[in-house]
N, C-alpha and C. Protein backbone atom coordinates (compact mmCIF):
# COMPACT_ATOMS: atom_id res chain seq x y z
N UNK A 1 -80.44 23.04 -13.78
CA UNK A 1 -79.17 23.53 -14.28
C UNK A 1 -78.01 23.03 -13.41
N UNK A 2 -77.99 22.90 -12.14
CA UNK A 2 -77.10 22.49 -11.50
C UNK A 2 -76.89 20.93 -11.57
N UNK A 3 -77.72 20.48 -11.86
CA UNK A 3 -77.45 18.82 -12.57
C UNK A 3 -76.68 18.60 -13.56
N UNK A 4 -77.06 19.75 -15.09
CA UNK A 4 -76.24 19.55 -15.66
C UNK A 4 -74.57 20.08 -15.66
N UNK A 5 -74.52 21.25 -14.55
CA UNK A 5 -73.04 21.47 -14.35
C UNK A 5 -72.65 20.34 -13.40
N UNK A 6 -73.49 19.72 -12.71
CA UNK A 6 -72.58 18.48 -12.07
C UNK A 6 -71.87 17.01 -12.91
N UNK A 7 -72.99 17.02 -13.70
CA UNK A 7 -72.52 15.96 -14.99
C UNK A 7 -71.32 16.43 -15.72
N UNK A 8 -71.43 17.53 -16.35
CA UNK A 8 -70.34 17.98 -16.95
C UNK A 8 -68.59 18.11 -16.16
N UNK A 9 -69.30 18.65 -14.96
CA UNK A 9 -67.85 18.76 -14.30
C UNK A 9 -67.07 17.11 -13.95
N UNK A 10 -68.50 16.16 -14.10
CA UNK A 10 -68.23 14.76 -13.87
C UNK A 10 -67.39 14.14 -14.24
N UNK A 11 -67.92 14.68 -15.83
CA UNK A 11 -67.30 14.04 -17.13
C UNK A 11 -65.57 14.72 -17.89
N UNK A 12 -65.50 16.04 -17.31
CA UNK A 12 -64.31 16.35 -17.20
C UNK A 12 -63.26 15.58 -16.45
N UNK A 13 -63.98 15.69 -15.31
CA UNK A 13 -62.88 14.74 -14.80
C UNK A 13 -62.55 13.02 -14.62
N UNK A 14 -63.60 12.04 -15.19
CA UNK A 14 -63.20 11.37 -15.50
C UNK A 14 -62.13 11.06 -16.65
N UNK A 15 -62.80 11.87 -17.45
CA UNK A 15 -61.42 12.52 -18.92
C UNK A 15 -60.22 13.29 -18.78
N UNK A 16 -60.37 13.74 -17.25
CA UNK A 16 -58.84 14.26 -17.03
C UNK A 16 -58.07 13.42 -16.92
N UNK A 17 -56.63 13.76 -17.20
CA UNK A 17 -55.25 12.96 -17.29
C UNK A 17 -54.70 12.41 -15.60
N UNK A 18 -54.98 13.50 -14.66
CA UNK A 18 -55.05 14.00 -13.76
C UNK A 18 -56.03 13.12 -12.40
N UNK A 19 -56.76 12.15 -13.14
CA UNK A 19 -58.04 11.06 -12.36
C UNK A 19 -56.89 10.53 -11.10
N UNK A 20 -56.12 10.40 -12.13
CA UNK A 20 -55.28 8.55 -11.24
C UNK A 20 -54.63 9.45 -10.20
N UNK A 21 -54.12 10.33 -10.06
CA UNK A 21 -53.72 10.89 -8.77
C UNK A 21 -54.79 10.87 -7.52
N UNK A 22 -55.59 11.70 -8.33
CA UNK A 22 -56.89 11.94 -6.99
C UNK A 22 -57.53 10.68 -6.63
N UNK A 23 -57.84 9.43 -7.62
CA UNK A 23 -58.12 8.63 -6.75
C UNK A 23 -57.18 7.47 -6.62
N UNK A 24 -55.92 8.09 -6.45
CA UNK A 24 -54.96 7.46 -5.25
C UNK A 24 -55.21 8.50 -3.99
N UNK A 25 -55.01 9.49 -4.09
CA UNK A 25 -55.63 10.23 -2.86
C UNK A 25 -56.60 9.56 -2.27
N UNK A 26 -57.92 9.36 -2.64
CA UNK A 26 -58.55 9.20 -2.08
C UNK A 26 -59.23 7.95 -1.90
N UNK A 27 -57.90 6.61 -2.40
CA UNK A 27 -58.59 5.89 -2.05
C UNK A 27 -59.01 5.14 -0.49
N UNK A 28 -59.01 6.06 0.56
CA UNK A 28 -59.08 5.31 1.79
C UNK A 28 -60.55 6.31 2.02
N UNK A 29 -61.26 6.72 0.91
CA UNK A 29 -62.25 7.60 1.17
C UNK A 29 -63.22 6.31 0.44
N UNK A 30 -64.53 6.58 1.62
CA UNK A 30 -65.85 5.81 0.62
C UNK A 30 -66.40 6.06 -0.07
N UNK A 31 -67.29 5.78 -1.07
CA UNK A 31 -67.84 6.28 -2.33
C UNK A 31 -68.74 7.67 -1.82
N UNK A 32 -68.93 7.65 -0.87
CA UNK A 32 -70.22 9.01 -0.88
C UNK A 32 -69.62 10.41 0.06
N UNK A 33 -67.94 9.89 0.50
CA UNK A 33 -66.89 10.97 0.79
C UNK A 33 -66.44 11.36 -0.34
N UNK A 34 -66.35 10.45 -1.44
CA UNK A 34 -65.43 10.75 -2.98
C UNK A 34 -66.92 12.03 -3.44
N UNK A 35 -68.12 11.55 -3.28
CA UNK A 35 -69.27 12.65 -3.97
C UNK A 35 -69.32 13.61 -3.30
N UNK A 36 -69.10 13.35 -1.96
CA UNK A 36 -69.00 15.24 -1.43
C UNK A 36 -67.52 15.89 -1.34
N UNK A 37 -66.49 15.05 -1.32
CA UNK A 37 -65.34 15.77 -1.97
C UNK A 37 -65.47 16.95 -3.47
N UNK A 38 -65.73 15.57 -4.59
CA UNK A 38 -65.75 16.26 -5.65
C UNK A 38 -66.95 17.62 -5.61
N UNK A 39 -67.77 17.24 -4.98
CA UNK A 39 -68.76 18.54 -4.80
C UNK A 39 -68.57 19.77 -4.47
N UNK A 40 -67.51 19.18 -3.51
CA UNK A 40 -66.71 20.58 -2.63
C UNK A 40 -65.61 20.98 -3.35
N UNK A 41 -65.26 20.59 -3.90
CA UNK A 41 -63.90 20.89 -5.11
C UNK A 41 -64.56 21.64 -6.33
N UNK A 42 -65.93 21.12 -6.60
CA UNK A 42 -66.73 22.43 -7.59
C UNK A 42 -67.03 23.18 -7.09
N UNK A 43 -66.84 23.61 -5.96
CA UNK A 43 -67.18 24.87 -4.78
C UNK A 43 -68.84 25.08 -4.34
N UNK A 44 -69.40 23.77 -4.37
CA UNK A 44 -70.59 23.76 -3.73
C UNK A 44 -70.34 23.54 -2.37
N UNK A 45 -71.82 24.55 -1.53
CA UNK A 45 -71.68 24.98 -0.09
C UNK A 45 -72.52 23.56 0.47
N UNK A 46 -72.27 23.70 1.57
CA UNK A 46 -72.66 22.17 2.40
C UNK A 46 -74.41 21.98 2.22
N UNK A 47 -74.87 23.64 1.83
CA UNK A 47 -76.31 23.52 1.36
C UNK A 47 -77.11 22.86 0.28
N UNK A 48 -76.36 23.17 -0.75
CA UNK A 48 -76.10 22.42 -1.57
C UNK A 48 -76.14 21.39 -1.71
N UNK A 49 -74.92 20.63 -1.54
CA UNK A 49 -74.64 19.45 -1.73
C UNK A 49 -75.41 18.91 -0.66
N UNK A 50 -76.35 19.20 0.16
CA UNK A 50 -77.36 18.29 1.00
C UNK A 50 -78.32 17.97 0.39
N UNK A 51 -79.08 19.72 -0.51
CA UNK A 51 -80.31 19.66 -1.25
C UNK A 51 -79.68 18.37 -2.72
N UNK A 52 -78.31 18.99 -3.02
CA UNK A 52 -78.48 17.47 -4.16
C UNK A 52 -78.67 16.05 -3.99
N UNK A 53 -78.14 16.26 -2.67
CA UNK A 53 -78.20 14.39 -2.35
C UNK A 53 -79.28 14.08 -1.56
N UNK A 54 -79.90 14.91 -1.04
CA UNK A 54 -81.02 14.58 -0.55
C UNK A 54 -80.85 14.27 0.83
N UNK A 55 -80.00 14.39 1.22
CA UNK A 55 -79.28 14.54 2.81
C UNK A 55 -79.74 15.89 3.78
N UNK A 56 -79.19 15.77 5.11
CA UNK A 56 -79.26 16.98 5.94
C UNK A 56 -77.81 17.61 5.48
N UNK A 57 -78.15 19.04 6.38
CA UNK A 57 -76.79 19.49 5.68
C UNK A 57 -75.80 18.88 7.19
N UNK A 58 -76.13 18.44 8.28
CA UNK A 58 -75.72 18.53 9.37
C UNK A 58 -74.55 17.14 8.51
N UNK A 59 -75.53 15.89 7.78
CA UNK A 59 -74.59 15.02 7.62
C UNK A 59 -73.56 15.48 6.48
N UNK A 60 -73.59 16.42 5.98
CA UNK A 60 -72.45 16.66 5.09
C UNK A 60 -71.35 17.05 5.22
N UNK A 61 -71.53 18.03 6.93
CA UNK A 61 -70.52 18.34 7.83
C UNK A 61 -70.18 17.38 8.67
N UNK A 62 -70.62 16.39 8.89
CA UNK A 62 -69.79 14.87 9.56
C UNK A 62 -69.02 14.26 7.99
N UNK A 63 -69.72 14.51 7.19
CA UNK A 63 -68.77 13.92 5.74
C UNK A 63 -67.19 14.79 5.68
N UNK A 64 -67.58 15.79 5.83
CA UNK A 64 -66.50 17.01 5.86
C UNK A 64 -65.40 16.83 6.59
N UNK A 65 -66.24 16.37 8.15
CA UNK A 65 -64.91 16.18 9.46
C UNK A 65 -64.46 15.23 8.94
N UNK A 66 -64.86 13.97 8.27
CA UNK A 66 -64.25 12.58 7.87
C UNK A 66 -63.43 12.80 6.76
N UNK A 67 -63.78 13.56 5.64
CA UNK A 67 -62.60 13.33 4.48
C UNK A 67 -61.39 14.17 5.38
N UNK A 68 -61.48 15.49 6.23
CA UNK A 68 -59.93 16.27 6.46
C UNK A 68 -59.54 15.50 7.51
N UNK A 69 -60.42 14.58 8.23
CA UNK A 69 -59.44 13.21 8.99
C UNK A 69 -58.60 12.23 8.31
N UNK A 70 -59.05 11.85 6.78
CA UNK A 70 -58.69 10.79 6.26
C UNK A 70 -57.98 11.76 5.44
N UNK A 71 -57.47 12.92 5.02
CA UNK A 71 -57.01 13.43 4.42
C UNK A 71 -55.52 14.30 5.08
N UNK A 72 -55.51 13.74 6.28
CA UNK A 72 -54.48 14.45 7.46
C UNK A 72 -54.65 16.28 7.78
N UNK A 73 -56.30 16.40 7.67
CA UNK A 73 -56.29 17.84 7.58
C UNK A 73 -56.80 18.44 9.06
N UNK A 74 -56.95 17.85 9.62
CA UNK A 74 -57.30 17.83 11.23
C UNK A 74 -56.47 19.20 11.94
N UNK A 75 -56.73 20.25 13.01
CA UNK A 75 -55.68 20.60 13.32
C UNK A 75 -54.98 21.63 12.26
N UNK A 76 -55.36 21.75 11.27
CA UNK A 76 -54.67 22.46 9.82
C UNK A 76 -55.16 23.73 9.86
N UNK A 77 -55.01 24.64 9.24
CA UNK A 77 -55.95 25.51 8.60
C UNK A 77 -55.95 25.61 7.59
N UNK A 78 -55.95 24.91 6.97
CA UNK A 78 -55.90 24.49 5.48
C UNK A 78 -57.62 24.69 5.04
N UNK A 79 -58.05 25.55 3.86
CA UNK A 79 -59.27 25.05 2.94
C UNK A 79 -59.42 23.81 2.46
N UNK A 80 -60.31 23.24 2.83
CA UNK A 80 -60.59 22.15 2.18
C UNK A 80 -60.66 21.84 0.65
N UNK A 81 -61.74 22.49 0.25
CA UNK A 81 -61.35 23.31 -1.25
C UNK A 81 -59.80 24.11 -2.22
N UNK A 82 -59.74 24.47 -1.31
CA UNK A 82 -58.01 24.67 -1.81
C UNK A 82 -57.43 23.50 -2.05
N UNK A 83 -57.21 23.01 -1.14
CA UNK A 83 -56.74 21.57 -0.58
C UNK A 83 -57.16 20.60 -1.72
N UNK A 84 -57.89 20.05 -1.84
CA UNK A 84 -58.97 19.50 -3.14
C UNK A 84 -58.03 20.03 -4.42
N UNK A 85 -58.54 21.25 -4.73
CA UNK A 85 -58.18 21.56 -5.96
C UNK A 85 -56.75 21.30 -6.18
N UNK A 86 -55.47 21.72 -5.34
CA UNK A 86 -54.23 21.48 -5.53
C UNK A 86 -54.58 20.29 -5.48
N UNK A 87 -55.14 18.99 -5.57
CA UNK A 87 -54.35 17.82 -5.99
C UNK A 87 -54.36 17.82 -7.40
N UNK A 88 -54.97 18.65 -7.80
CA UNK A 88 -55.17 18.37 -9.73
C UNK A 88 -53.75 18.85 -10.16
């Protein structure tokens, strides 16, 4: 089931109007920061998104420190997830 809410939420947002912003955001992000972004923007926990990708969860939290570096979120107290979602 969580496969198919990941497809779906996929496919929303490639069909959103709303794409070309976020990936101007993010284009200084690499393809597998853009998959745990969007992961984290569907409000999946770092557990998660380890068991989906087949990762540790330890590397999802080095993915994490890297997008709010490349995202100027360093230093912030900003949600990441918040953060995420306001770009839509």
């Amino acid at each position: 089931m969580i496969y198919v809410d990941l497809i779906e939420s996929s496919l929303k947002e490639i069909l959103s109007p709303y794409s070309r912003k976020l990936s101007a955001k993010f284009s200084q992000l690499t393809p597998k920061e853009i998959q745990v972004a969007n992961l984290i923007k569907d409000g999946k926990s770092s557990k998660e998104i380890a068991k989906l990708l087949n990762v540790s969860s330890s590397a999802i939290d080095v993915d994490r420190y890297r997008i709010r570096t490349k995202l100027a979120l360093n230093n912030k107290k900003t949600n990441l997830r918040s953060y995420l979602n306001s770009l839509i």
